[in-house]
N, C-alpha and C. Protein backbone atom coordinates (compact mmCIF):
# COMPACT_ATOMS: atom_id res chain seq x y z
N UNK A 1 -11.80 19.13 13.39
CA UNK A 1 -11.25 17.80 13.17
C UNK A 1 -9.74 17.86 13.42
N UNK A 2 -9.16 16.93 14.35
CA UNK A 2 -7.95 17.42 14.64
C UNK A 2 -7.13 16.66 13.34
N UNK A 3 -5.76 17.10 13.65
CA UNK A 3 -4.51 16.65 12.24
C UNK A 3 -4.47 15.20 11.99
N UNK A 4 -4.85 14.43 12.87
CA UNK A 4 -4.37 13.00 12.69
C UNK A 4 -6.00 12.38 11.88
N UNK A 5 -7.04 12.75 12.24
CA UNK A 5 -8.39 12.51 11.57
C UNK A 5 -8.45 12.73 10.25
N UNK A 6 -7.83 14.16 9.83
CA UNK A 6 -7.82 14.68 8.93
C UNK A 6 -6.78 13.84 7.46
N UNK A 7 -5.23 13.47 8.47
CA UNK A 7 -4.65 12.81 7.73
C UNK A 7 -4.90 11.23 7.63
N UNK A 8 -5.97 10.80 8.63
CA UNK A 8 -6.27 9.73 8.20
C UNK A 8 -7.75 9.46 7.25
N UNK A 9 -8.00 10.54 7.12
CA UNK A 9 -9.10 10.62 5.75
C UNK A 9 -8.68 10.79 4.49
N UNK A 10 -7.19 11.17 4.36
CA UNK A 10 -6.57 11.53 3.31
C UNK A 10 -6.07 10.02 3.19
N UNK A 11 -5.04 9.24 4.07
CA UNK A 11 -4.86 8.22 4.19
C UNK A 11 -6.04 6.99 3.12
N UNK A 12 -7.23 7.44 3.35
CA UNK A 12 -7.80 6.54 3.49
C UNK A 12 -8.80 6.57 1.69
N UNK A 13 -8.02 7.85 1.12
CA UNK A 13 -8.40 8.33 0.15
C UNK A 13 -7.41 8.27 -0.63
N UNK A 14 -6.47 7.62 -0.09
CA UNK A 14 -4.80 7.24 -1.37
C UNK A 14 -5.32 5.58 -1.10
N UNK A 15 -5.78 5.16 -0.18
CA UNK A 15 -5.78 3.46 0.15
C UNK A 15 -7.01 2.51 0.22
N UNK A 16 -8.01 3.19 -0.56
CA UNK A 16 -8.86 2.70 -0.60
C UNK A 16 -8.76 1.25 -1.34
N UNK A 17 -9.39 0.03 -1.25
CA UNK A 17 -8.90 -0.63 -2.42
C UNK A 17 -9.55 -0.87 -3.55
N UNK A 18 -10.80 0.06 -3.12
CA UNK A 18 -11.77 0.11 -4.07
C UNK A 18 -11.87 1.58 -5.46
N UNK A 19 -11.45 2.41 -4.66
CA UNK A 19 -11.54 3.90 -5.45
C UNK A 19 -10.78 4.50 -5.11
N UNK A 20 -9.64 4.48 -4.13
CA UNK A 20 -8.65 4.44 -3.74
C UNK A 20 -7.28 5.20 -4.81
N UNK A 21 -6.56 5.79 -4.27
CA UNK A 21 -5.65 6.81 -5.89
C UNK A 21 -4.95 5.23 -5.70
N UNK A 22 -4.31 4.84 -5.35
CA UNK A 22 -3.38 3.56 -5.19
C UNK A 22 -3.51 2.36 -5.71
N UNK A 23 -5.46 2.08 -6.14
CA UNK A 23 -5.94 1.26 -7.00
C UNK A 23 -6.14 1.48 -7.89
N UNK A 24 -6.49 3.09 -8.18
CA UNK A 24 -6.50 3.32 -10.00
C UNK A 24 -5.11 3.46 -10.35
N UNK A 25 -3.85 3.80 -9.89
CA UNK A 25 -2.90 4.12 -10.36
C UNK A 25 -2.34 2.59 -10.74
N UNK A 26 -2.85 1.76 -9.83
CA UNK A 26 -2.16 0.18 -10.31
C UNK A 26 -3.47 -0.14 -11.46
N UNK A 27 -4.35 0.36 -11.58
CA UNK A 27 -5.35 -0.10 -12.76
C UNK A 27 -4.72 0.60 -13.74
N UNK A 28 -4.45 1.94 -13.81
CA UNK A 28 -3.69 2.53 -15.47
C UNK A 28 -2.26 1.93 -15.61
N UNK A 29 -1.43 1.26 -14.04
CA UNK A 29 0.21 0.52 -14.94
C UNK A 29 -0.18 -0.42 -15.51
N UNK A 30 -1.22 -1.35 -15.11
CA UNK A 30 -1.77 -2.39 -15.89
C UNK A 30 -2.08 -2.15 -17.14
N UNK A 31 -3.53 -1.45 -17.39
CA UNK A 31 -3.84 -0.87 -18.83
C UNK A 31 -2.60 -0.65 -19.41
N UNK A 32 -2.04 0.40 -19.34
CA UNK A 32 -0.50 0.55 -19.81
C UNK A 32 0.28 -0.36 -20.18
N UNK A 33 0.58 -1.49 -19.56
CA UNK A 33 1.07 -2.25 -19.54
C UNK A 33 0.34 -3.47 -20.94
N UNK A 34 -0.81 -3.69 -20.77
CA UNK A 34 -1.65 -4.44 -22.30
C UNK A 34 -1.49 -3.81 -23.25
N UNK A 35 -1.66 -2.69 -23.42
CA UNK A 35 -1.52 -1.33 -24.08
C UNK A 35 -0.11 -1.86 -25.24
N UNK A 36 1.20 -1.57 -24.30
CA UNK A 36 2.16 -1.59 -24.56
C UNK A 36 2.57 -3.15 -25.27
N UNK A 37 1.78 -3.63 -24.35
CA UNK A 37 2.41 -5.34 -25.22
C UNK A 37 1.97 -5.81 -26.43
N UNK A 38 0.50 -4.46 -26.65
CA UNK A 38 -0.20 -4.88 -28.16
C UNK A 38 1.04 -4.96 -29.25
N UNK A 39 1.75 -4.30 -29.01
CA UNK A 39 2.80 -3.33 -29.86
C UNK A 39 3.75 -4.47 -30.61
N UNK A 40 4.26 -5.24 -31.85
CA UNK A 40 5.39 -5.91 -31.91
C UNK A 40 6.35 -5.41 -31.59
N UNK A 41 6.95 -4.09 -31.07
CA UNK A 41 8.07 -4.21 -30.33
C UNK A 41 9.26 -5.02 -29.40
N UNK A 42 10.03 -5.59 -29.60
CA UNK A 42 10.72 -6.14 -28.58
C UNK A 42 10.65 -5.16 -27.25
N UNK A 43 10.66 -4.00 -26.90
CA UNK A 43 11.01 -2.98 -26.52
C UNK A 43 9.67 -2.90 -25.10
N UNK A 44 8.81 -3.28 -26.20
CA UNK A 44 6.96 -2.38 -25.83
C UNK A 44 6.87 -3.88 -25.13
N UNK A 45 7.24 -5.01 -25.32
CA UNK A 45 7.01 -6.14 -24.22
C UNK A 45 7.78 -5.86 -23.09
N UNK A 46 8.93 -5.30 -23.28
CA UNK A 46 9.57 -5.48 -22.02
C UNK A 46 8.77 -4.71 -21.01
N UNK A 47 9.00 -2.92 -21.67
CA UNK A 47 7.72 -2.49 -21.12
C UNK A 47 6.24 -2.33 -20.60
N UNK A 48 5.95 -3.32 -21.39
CA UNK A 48 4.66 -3.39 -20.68
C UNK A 48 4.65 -4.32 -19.30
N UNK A 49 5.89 -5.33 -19.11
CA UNK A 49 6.23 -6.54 -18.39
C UNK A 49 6.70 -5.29 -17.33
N UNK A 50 7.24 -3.62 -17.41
CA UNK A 50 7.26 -3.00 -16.70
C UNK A 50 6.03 -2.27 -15.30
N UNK A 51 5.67 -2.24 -16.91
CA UNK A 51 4.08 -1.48 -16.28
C UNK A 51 3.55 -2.45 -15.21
N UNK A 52 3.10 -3.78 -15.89
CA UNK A 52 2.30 -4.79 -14.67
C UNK A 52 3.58 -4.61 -13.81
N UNK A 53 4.72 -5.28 -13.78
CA UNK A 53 5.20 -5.56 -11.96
C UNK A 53 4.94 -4.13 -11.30
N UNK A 54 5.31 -2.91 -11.74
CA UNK A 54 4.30 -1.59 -10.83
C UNK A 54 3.10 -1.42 -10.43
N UNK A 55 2.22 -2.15 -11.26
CA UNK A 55 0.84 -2.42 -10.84
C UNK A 55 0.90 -3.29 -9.51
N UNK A 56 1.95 -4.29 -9.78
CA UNK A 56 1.56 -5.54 -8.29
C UNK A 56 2.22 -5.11 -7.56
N UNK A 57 3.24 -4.03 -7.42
CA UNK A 57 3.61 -3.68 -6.21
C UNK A 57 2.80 -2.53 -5.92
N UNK A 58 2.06 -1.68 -6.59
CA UNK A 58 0.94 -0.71 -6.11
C UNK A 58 0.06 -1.29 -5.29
N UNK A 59 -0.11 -2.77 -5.62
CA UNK A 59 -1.11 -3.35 -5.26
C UNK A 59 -0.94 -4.13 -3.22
N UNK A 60 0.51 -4.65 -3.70
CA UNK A 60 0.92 -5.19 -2.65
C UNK A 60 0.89 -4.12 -1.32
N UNK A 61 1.33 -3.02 -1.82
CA UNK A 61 1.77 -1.93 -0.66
C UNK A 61 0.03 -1.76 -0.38
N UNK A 62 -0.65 -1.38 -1.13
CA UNK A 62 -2.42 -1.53 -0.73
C UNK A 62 -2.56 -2.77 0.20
N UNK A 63 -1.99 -3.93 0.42
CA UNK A 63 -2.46 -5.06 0.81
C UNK A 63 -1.65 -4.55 2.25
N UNK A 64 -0.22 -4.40 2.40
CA UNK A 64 0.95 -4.37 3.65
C UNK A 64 -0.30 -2.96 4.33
N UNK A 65 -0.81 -1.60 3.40
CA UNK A 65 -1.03 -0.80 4.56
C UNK A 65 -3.04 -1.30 4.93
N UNK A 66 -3.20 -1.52 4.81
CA UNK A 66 -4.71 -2.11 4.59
C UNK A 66 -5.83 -1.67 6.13
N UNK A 67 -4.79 -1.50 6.64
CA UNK A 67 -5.64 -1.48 7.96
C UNK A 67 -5.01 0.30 8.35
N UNK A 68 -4.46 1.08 8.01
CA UNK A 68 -3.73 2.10 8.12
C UNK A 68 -4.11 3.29 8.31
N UNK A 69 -5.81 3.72 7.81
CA UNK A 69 -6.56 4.44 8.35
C UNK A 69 -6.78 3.69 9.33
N UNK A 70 -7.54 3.24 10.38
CA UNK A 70 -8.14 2.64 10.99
C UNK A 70 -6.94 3.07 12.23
N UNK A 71 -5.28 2.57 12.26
CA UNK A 71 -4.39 2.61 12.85
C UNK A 71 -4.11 4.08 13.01
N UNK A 72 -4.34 5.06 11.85
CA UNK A 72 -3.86 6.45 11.96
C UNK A 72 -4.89 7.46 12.91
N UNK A 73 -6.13 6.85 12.73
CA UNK A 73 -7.33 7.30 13.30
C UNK A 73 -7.13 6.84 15.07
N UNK A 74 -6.35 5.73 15.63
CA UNK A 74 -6.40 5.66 16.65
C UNK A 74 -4.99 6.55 17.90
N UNK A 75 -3.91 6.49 16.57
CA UNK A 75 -3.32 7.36 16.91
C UNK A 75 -3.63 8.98 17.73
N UNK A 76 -5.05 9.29 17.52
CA UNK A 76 -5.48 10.14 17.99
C UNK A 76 -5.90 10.37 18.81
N UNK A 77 -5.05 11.35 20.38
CA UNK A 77 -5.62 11.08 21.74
C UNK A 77 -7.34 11.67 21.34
N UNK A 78 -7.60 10.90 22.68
CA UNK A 78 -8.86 10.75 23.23
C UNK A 78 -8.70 12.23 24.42
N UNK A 79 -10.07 12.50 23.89
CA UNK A 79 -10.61 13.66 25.10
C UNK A 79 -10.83 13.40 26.34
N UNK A 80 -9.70 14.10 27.44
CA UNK A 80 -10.37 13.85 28.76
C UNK A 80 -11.50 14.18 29.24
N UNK A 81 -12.08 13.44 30.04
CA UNK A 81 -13.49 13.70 30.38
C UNK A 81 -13.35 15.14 31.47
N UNK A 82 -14.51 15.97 31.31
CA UNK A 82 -13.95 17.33 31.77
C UNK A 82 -14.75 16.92 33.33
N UNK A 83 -13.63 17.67 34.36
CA UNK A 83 -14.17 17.51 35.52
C UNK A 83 -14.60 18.59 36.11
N UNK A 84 -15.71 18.52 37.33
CA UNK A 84 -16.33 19.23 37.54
C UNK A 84 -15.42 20.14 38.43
N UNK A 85 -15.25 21.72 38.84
CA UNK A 85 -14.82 22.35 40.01
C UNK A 85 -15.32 22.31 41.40
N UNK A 86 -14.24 21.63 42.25
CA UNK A 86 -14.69 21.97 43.56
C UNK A 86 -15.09 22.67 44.32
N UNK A 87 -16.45 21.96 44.94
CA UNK A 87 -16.92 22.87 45.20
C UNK A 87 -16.09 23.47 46.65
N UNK A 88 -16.26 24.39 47.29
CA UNK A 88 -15.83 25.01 48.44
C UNK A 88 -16.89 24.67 49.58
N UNK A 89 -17.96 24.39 49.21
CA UNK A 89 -18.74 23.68 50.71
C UNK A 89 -19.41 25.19 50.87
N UNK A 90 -19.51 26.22 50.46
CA UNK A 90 -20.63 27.53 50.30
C UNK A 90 -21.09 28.05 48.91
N UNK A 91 -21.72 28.49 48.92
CA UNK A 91 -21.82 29.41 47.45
C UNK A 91 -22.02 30.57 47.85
N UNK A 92 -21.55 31.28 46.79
CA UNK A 92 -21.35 32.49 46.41
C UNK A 92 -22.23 32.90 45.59
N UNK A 93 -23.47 34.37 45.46
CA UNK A 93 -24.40 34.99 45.23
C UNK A 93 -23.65 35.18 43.92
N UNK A 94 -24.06 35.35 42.29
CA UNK A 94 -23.47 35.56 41.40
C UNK A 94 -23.67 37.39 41.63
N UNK A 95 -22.78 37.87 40.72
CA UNK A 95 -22.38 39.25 41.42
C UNK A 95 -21.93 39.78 42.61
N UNK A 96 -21.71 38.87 43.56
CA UNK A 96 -21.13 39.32 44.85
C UNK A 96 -19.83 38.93 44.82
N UNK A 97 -18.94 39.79 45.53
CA UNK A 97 -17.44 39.07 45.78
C UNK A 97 -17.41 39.47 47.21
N UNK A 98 -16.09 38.32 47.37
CA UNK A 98 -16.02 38.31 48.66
C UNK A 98 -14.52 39.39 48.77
N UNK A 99 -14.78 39.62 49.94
CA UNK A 99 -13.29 40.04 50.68
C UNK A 99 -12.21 39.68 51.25
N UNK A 100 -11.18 39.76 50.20
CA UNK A 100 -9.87 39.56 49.92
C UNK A 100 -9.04 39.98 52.05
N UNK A 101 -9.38 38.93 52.68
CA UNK A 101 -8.62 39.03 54.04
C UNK A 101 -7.90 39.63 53.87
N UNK A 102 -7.28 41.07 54.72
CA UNK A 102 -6.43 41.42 55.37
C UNK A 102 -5.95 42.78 53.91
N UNK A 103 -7.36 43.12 53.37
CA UNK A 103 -7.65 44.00 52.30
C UNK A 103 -8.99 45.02 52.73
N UNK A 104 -8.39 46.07 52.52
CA UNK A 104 -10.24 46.97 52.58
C UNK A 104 -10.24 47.49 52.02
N UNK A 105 -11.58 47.69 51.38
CA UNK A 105 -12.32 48.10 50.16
C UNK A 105 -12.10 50.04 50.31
């Protein structure tokens, strides 16, 4: 699997938006974030008002790269099609060689 396949499986395993590290990490600033606001703290609201806006920008950057495997995966040249060797217009007996002109054996 060449480097760019590889990093776009990894890609595609930080950006999933389903199971994605980038969707649970904005699902625990959230939690975190309710968590924190249970709290009467003046302190633990602000914070938790921390936690969610990190969640929506976890979220947003999930939305801006969205298509990013897909893009990283194409980044990846394509195999030339292998061409055949010309032929010389005779064949040659396998195990036989020929003689190297203006050479003796």
């Amino acid at each position: 699997m060449p480097d760019l396949d590889r990093a776009a499986a990894l890609v595609d395993q930080i950006l999933d938006p389903a199971d994605g590290l980038l969707a649970r990490l904005a699902d625990f600033f959230e939690a975190a974030g309710e968590k924190a606001k249970e709290s009467e703290d003046d302190d633990a609201f602000d914070l938790g008002a921390d936690f969610e806006e990190c969640a929506a920008q976890l979220r947003d950057i999930g939305e801006t790269l969205h298509d990013a495997t897909e893009r990283m995966t194409a980044l990846a040249p394509t195999p030339s099609p292998v061409r055949a060797p010309r032929s010389l217009g005779f064949a040659v007996p396998v195990g036989i060689t020929r003689p190297v002109p203006g050479r003796s054996r």
